[in-house]
N, C-alpha and C. Protein backbone atom coordinates (compact mmCIF):
# COMPACT_ATOMS: atom_id res chain seq x y z
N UNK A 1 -30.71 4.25 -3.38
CA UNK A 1 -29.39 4.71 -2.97
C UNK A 1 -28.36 3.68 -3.42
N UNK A 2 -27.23 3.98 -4.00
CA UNK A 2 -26.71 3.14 -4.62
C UNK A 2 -25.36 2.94 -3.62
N UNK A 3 -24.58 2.11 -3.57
CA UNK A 3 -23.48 2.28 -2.68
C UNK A 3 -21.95 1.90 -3.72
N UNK A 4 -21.71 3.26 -3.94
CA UNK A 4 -20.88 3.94 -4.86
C UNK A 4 -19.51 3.60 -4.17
N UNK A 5 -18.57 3.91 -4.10
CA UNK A 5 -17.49 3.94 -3.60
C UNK A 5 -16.92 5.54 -3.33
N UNK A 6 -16.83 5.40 -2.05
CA UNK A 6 -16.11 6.85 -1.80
C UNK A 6 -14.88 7.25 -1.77
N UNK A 7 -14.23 7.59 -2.96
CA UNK A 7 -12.67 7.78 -3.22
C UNK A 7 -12.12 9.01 -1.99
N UNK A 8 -12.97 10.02 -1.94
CA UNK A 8 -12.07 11.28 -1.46
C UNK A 8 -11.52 10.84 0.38
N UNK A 9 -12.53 9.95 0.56
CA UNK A 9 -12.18 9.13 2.43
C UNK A 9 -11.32 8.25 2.86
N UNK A 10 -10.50 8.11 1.22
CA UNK A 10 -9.38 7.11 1.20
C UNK A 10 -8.46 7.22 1.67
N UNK A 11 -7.66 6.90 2.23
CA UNK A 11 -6.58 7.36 2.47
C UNK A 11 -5.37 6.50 1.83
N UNK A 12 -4.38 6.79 0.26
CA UNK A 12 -3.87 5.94 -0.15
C UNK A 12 -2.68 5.70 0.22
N UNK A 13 -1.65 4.55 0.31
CA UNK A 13 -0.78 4.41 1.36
C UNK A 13 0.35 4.07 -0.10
N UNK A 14 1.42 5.02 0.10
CA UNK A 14 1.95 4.92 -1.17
C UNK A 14 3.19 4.31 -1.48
N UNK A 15 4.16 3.91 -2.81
CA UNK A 15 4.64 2.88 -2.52
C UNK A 15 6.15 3.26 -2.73
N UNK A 16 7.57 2.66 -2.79
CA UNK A 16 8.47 3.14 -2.27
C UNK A 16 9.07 3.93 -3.15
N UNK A 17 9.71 5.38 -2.69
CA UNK A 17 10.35 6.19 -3.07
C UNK A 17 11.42 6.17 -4.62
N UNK A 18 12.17 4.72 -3.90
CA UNK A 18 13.06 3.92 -4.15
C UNK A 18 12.42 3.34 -5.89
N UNK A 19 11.60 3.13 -5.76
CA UNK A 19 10.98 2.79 -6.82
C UNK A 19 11.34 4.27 -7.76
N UNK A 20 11.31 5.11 -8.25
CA UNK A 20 11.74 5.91 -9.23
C UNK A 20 13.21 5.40 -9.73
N UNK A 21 14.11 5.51 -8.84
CA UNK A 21 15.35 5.14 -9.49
C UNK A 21 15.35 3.51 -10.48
N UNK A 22 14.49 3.26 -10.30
CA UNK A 22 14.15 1.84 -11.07
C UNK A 22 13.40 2.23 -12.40
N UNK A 23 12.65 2.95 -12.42
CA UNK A 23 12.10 3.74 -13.57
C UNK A 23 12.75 4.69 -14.37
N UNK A 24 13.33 5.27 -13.62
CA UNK A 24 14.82 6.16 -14.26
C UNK A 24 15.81 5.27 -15.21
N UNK A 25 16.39 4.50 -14.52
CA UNK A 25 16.91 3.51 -15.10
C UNK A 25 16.34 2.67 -15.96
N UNK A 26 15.47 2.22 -16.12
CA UNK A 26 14.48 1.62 -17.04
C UNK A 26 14.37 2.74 -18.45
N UNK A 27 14.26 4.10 -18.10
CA UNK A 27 14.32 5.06 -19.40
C UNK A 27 15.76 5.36 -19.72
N UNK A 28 16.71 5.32 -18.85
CA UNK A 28 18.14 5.32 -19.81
C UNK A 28 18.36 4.31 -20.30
N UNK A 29 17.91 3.41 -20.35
CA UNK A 29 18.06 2.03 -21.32
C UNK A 29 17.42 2.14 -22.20
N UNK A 30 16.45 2.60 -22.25
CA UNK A 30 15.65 2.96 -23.58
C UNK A 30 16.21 3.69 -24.63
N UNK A 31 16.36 5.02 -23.52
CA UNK A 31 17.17 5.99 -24.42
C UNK A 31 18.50 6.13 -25.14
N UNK A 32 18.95 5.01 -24.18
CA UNK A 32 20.39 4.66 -25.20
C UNK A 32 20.33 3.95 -25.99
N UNK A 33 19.05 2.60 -25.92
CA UNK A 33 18.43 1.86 -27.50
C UNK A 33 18.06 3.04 -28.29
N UNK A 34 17.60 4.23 -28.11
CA UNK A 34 17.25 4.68 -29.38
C UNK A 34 18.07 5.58 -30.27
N UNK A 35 19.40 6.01 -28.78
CA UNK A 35 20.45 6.74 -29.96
C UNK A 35 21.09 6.03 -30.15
N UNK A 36 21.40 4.76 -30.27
CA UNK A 36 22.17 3.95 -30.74
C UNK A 36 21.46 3.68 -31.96
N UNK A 37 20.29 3.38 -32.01
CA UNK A 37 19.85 2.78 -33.46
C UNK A 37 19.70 4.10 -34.34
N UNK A 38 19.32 5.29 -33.58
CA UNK A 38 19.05 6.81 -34.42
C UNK A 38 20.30 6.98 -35.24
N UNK A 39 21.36 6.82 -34.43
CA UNK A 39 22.85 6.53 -34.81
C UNK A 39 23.10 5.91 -35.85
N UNK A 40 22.99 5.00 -35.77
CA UNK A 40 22.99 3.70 -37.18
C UNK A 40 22.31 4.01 -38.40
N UNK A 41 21.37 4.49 -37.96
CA UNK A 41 20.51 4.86 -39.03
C UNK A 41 20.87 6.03 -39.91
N UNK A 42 21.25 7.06 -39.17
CA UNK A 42 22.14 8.30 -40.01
C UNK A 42 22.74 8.03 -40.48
N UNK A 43 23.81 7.01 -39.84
CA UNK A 43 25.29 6.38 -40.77
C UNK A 43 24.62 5.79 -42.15
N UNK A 44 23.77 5.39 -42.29
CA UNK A 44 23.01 4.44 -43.49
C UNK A 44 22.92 5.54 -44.63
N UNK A 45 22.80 6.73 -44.07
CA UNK A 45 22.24 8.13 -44.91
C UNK A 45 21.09 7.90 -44.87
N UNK A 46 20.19 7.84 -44.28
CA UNK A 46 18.75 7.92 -43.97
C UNK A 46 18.59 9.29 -44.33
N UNK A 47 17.56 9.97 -44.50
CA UNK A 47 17.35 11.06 -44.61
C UNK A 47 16.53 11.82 -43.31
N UNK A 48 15.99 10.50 -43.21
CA UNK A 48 14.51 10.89 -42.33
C UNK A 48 15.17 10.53 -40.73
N UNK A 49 16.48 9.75 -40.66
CA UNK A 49 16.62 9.58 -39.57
C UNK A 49 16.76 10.29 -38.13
N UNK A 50 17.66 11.63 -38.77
CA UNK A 50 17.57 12.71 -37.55
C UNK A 50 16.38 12.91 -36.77
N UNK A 51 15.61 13.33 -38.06
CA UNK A 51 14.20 13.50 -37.33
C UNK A 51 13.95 12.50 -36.32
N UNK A 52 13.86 11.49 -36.64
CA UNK A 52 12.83 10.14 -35.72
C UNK A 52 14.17 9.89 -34.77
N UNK A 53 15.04 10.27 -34.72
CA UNK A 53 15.89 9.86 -33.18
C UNK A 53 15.48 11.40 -32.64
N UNK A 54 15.27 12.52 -33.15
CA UNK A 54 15.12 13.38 -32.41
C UNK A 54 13.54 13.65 -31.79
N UNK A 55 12.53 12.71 -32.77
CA UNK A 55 11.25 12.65 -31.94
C UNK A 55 11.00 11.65 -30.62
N UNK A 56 12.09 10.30 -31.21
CA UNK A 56 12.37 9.44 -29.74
C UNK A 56 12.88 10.07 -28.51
N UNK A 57 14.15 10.74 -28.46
CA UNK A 57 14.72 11.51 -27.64
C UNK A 57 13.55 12.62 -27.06
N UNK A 58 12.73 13.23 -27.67
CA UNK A 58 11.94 13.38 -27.11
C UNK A 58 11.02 13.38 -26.54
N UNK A 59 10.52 12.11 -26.75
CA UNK A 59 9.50 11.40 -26.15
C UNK A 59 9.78 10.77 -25.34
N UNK A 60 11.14 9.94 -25.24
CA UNK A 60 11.33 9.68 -23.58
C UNK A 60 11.54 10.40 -22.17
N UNK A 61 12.50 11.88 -23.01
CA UNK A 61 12.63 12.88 -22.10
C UNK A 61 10.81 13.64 -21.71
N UNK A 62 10.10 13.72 -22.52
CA UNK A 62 8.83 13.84 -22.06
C UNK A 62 8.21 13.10 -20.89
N UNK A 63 8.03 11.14 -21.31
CA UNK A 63 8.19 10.35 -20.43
C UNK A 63 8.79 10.48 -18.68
N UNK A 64 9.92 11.32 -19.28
CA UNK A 64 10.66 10.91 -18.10
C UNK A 64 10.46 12.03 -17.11
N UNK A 65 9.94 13.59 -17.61
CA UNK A 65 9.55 14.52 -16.77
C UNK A 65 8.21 14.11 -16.11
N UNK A 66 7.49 13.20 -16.43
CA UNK A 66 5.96 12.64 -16.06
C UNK A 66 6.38 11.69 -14.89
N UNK A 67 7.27 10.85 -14.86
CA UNK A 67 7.94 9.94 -14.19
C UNK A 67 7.70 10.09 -12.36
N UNK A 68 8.01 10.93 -12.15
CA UNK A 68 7.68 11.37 -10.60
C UNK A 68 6.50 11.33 -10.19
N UNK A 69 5.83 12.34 -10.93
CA UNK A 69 3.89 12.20 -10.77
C UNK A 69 3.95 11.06 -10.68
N UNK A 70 3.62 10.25 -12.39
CA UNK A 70 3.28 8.85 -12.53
C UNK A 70 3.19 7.79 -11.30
N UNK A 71 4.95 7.61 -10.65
CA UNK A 71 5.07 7.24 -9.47
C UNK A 71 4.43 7.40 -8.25
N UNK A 72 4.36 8.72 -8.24
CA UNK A 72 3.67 9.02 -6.92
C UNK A 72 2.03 8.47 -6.84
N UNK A 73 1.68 8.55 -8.00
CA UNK A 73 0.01 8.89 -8.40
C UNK A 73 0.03 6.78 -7.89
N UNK A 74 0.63 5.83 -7.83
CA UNK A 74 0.63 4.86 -7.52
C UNK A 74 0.26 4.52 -5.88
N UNK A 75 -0.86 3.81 -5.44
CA UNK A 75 -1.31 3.53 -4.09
C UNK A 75 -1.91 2.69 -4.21
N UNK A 76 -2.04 1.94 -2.63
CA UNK A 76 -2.97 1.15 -2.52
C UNK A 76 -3.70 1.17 -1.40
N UNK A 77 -4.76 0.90 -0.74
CA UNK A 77 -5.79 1.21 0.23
C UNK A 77 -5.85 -0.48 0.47
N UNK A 78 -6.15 -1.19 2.34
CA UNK A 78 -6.67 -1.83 2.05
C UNK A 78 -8.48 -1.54 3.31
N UNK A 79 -9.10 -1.94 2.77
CA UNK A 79 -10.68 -2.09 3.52
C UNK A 79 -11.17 -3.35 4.03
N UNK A 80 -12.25 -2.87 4.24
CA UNK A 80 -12.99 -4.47 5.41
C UNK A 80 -13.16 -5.60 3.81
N UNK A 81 -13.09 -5.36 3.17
CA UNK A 81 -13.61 -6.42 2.35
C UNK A 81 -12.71 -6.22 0.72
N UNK A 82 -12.03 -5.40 0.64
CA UNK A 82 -11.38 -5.35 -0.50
C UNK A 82 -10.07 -4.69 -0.41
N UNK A 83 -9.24 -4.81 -1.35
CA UNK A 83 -8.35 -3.83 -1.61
C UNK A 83 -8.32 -3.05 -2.63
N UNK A 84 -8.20 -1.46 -2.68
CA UNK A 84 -8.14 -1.03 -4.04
C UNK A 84 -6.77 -0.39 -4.15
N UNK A 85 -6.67 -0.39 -5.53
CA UNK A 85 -5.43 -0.10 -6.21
C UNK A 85 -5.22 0.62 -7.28
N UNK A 86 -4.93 1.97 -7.10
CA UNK A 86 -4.79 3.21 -7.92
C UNK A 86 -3.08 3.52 -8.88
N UNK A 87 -3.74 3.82 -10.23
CA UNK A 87 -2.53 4.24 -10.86
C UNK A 87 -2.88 5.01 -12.00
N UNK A 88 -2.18 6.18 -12.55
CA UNK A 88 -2.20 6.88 -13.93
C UNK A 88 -2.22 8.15 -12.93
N UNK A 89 -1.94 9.12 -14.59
CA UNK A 89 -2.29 10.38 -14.09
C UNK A 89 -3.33 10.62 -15.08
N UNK A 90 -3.32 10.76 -16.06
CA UNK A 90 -3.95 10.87 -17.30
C UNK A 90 -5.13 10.39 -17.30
N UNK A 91 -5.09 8.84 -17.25
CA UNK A 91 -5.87 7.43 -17.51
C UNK A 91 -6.00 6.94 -16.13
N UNK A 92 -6.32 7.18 -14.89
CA UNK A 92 -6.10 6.78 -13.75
C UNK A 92 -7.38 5.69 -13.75
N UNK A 93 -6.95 4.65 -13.30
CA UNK A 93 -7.17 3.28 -12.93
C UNK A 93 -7.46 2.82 -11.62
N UNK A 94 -8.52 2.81 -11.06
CA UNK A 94 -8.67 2.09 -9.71
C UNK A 94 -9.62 1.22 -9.58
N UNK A 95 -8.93 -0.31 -9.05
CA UNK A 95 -9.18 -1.41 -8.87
C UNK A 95 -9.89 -1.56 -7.39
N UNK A 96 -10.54 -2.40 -7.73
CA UNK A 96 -11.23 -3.05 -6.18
C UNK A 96 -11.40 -3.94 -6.13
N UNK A 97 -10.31 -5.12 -5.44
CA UNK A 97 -10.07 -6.51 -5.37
C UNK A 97 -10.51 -6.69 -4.36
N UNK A 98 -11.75 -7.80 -4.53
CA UNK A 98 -12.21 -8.28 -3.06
C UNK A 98 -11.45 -9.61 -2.39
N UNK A 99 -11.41 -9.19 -1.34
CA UNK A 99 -10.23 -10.61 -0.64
C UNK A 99 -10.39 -12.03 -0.91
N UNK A 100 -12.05 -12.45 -0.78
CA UNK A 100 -12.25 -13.87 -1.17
C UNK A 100 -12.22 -14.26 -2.67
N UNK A 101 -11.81 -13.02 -3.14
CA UNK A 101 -11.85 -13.64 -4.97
C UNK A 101 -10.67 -13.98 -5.47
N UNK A 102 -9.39 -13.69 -4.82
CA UNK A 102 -7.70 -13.55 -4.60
C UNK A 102 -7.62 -15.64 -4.82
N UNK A 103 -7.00 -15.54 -6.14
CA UNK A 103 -6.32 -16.77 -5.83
C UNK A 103 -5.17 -17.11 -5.98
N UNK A 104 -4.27 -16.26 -5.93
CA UNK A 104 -2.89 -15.79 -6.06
C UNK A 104 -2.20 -14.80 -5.54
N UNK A 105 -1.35 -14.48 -4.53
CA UNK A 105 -0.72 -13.56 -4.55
C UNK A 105 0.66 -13.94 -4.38
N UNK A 106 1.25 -12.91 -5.13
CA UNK A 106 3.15 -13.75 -5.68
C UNK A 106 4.08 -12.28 -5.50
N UNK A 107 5.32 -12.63 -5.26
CA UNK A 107 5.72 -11.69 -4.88
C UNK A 107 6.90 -11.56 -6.57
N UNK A 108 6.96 -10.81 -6.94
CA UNK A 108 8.48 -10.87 -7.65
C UNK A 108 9.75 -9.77 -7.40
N UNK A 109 10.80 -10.42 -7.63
CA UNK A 109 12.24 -9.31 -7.59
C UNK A 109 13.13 -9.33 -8.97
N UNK A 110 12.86 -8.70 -9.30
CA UNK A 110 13.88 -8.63 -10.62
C UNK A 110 15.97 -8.06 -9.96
N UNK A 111 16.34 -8.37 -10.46
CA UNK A 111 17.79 -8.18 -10.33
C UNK A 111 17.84 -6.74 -9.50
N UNK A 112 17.45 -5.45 -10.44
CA UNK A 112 16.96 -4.11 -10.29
C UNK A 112 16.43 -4.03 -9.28
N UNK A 113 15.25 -4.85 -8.83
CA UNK A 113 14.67 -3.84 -7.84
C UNK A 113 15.18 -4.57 -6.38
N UNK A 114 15.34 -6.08 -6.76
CA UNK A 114 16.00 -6.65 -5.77
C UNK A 114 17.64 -6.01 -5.01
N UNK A 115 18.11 -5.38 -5.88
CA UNK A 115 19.54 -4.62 -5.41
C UNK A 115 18.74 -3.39 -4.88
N UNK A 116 17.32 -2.78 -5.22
CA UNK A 116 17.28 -1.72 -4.36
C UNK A 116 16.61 -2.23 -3.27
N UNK A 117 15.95 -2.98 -2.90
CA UNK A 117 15.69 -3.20 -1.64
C UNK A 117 13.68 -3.73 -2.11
N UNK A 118 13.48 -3.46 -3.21
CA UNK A 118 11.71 -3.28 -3.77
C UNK A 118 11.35 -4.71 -4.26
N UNK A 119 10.12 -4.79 -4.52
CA UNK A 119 9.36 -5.83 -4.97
C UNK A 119 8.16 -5.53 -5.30
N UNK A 120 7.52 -6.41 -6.26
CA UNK A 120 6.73 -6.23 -7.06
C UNK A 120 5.49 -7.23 -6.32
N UNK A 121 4.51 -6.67 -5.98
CA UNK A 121 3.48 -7.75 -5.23
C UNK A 121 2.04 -7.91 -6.53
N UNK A 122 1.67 -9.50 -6.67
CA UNK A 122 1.17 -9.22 -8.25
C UNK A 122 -0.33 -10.01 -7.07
N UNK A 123 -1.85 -9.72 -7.46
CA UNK A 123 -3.02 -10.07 -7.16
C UNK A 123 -3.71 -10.83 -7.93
N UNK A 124 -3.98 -12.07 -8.12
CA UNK A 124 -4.74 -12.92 -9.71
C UNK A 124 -6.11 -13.42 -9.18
N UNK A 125 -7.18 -12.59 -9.73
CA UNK A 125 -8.28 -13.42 -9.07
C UNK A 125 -8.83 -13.88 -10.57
N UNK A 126 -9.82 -14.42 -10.98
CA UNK A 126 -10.46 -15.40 -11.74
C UNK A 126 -10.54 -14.34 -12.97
N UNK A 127 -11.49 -13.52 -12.59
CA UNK A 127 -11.13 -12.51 -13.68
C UNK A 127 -9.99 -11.53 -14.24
N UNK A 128 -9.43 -11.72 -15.61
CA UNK A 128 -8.41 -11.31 -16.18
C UNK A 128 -8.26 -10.09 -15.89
N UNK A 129 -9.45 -8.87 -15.84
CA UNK A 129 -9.55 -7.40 -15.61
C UNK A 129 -9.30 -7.00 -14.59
N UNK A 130 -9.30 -7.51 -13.51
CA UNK A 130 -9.50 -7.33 -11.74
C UNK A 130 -7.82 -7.66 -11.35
N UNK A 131 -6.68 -8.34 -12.11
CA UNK A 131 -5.82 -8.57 -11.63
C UNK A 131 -4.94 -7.36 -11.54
N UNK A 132 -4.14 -7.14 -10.62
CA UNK A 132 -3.23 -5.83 -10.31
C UNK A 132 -2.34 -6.62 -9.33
N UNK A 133 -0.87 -5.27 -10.04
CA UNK A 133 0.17 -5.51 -10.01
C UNK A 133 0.63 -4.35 -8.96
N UNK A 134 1.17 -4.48 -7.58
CA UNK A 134 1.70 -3.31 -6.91
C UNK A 134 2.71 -3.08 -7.03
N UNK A 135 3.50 -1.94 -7.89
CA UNK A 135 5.12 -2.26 -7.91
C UNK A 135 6.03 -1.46 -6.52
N UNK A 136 7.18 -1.72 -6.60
CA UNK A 136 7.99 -1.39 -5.60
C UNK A 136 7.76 -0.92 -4.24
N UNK A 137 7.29 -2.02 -4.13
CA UNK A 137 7.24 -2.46 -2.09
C UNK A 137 8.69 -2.79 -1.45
N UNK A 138 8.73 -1.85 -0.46
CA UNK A 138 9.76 -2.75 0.34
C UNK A 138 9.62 -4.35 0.54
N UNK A 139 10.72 -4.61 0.52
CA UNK A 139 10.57 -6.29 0.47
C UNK A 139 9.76 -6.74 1.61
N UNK A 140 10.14 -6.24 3.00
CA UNK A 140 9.73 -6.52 4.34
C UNK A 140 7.89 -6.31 3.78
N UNK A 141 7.38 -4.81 3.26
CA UNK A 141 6.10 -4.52 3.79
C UNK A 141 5.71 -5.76 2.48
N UNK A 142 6.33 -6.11 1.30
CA UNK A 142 5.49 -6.71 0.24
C UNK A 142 5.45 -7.94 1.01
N UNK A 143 5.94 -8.68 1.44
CA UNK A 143 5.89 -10.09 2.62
C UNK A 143 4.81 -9.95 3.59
N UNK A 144 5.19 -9.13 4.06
CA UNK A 144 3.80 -8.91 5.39
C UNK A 144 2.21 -8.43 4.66
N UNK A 145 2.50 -7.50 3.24
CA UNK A 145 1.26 -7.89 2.67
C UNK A 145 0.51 -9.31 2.03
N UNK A 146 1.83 -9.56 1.88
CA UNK A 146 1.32 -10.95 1.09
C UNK A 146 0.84 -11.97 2.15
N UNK A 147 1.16 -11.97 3.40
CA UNK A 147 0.75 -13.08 4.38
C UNK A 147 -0.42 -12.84 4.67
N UNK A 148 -0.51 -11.12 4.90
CA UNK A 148 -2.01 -10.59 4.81
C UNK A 148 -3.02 -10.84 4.36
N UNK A 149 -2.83 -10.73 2.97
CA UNK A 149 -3.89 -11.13 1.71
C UNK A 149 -4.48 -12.24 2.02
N UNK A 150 -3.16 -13.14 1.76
CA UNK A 150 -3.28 -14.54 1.84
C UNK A 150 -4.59 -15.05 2.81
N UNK A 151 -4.15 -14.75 4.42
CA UNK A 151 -4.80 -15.02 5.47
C UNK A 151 -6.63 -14.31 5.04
N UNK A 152 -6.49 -13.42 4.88
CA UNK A 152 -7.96 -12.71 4.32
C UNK A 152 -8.59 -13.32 3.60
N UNK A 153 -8.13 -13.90 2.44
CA UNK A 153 -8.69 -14.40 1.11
C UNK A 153 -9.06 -15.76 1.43
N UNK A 154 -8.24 -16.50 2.28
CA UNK A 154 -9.01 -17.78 2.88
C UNK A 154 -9.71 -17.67 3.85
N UNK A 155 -9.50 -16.70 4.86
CA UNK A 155 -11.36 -16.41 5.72
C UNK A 155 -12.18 -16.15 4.87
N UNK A 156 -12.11 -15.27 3.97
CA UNK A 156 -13.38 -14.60 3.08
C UNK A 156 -14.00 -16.49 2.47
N UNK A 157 -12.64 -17.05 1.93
CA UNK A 157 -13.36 -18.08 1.10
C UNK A 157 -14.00 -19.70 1.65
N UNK A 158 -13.27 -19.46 3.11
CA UNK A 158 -14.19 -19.90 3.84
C UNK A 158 -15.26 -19.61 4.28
N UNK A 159 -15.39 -18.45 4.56
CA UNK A 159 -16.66 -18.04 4.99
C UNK A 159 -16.62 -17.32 6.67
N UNK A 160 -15.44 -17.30 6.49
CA UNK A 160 -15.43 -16.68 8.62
C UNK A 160 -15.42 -15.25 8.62
């Protein structure tokens, strides 16, 4: 009998709302790098340029209808002995960080998410593959996770 992990008993606890408008914004910046340069590029007489600003333009607006899922499809669970951490829709990704292997947990705020109220809670254990990044936590819950962790990862690595 193997002891598999049981995804469907999870219950994933998901992360802030608030976080889309940060991603939104993150693709109108894009999208205005690319009609600006699509732009430039026509002016040059490109030939080929319409095309490739009109395949960019569409590929972010693609991007950006995925954007909500994407977001949502983001959680994290924590358990008696690990935390796991789910993301993708497509390519979905779930991590299982065990507490005593944690030798880092850091909080970051970028300008952006810091004016919305979010933070980025990042996990570094020894192995490069196992590290995960939780984005847009309320500041309050990413603090109280992080004291969490913290406190866990030194019982585990003590041994209590």
């Amino acid at each position: 009998m193997s002891d598999r992990l049981e995804l469907p008993a999870v219950t994933w606890r998901p992360i802030s709302a608030k976080y889309l408008i940060a991603e939104f914004l993150g693709l109108l910046v894009t999208l205005l790098v690319a009609l600006t340069l699509g732009v430039a590029l026509i002016f040059t007489g490109w030939d080929a340029a319409p095309w490739i600003l009109g395949v960019a333009v569409a590929v972010v607006l693609l991007y950006a209808s995925l954007t909500p899922r994407r977001v949502r499809a983001i959680g994290y669970q924590l358990r008696d002995d690990d935390l796991l951490f789910r993301r993708g829709i497509l390519f979905r990704r779930i991590v299982a960080v065990p507490y005593g292997r944690m030798q880092l947990v850091d909080i970051n705020r970028g300008p952006l998410l810091r004016t919305l109220g979010l933070s980025d809670l990042r996990l570094v254990t020894a192995a490069a593959s196992t590290g995960v990044a939780i984005p847009g936590l309320p500041e309050a819950e990413a603090e109280e996770l992080r004291d969490h962790l913290v406190a866990l990862a030194e019982s585990r690595r003590a041994g209590i």
